[in-house]
Protein backbone atom coordinates (compact mmCIF):
# COMPACT_ATOMS: atom_id res chain seq x y z
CA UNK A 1 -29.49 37.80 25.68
CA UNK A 2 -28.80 37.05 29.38
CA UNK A 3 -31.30 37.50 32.12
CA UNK A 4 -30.05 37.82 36.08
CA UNK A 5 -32.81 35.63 38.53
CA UNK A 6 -32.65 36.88 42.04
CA UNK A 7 -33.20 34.49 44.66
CA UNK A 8 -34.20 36.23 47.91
CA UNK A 9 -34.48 32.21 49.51
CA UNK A 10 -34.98 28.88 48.92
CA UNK A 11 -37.86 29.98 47.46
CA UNK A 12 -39.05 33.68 45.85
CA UNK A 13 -42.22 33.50 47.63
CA UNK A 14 -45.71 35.04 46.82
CA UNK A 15 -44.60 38.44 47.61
CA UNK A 16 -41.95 38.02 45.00
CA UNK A 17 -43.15 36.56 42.26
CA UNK A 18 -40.74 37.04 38.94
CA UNK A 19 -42.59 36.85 35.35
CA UNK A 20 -40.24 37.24 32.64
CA UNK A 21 -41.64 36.80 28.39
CA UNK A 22 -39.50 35.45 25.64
CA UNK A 23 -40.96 35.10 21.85
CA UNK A 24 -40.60 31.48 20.00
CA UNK A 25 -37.48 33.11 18.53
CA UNK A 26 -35.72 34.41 21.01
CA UNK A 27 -32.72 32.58 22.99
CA UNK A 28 -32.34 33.61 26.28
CA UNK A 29 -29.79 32.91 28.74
CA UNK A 30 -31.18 32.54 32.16
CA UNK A 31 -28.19 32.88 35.30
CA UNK A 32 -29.61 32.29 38.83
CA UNK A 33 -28.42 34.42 41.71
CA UNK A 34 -28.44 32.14 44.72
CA UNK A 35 -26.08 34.55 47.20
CA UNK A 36 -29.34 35.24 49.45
CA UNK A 37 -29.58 31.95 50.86
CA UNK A 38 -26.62 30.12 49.57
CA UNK A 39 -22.79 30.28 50.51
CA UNK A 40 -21.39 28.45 47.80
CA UNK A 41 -21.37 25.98 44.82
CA UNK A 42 -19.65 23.17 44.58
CA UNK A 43 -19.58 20.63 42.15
CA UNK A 44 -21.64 20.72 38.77
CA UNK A 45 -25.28 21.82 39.21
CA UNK A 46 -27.40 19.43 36.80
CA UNK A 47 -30.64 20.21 35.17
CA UNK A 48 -33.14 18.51 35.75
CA UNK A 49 -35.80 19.33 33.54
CA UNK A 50 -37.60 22.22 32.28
CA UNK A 51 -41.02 21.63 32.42
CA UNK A 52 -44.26 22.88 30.64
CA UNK A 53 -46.46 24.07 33.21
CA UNK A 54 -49.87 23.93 30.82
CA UNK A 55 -49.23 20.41 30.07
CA UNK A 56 -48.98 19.41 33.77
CA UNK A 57 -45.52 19.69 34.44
CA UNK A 58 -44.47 17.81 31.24
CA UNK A 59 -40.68 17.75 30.46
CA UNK A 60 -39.98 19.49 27.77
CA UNK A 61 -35.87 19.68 28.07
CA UNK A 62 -35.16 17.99 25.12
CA UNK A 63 -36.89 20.36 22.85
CA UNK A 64 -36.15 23.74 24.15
CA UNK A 65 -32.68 23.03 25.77
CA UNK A 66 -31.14 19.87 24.22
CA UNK A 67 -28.00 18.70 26.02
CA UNK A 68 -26.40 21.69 26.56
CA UNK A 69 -24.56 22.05 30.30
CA UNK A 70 -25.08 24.04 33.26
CA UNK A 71 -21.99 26.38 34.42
CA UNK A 72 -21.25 28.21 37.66
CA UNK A 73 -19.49 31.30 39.06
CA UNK A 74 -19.30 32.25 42.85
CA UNK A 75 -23.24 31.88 43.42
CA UNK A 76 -24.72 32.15 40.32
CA UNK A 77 -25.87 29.10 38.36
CA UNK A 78 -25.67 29.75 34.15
CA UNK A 79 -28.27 28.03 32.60
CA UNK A 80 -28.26 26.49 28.86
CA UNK A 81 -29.85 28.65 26.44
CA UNK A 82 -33.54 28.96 26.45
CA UNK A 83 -34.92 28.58 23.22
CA UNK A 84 -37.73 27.39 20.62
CA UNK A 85 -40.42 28.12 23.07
CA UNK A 86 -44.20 27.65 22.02
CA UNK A 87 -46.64 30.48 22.33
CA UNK A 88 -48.88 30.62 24.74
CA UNK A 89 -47.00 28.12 26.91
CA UNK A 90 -45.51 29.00 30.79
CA UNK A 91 -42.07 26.87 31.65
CA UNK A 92 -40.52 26.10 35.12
CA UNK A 93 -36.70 25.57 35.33
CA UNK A 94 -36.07 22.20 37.61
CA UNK A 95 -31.99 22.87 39.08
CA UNK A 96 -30.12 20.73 41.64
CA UNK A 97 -26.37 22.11 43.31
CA UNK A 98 -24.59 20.88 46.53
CA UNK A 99 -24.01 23.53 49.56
CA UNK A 100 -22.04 22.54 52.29
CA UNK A 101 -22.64 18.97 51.36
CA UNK A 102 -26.51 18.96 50.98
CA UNK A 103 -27.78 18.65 47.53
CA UNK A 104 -30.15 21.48 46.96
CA UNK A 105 -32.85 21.55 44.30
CA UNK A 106 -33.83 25.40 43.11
CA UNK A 107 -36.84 24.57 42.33
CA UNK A 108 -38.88 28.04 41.47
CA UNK A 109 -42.64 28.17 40.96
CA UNK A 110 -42.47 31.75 41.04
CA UNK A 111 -40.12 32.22 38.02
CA UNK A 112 -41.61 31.82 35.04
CA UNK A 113 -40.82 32.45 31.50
CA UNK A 114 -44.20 33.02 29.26
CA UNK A 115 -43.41 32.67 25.56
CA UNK A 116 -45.81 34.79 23.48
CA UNK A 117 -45.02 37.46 20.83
């Protein structure tokens, strides 16, 4: 499954805020919209980590990611597959891409994937 992130800025903001739930065994592709405040992508956009926001920001890439790459199209940043989520834990998506030369870092603390069933 593929879900479509609109980013109205550099960040959502409170007004804004975008929840989205995923069960342990789903695998969900996540693709960030980033027209709204962004021109253009170039170069590859690296992930930085996906974190676990319950365990204080821990990084949990390596379990629910692996080393799967980032891809882009126009303005919208493809993200690996989501998958093997825990229930009852909230994860944050950590992204970096250059625009016009200045290395930008979507970071999103208003979207949030909420595994549960």
């Amino acid at each position: 499954m593929t879900v479509t992130v609109n980013f109205t800025g550099r960040s959502v903001g409170v007004h804004a805020k975008q929840f989205f739930s995923q069960t342990p065994d789903e695998k969900v592709q996540y693709v960030l919209n980033i027209g709204n405040f962004s021109t253009s992508i170039s170069g590859t956009p690296v992930i930085l980590k996906v974190v676990d926001i319950e365990a204080i920001d821990t990084d949990v890439s390596g379990s629910v990611i692996g080393t799967q790459a980032v891809s882009t199209s126009g303005t919208a940043i493809t993200l690996p597959t989501l998958q093997s989520l825990t229930i009852g834990k909230s994860y944050r998506v950590h992204v970096t891409h250059v625009d016009g030369g200045n290395t930008i870092e979507t970071y999103e603390t208003n979207f949030t994937v909420r595994c549960k069933y």
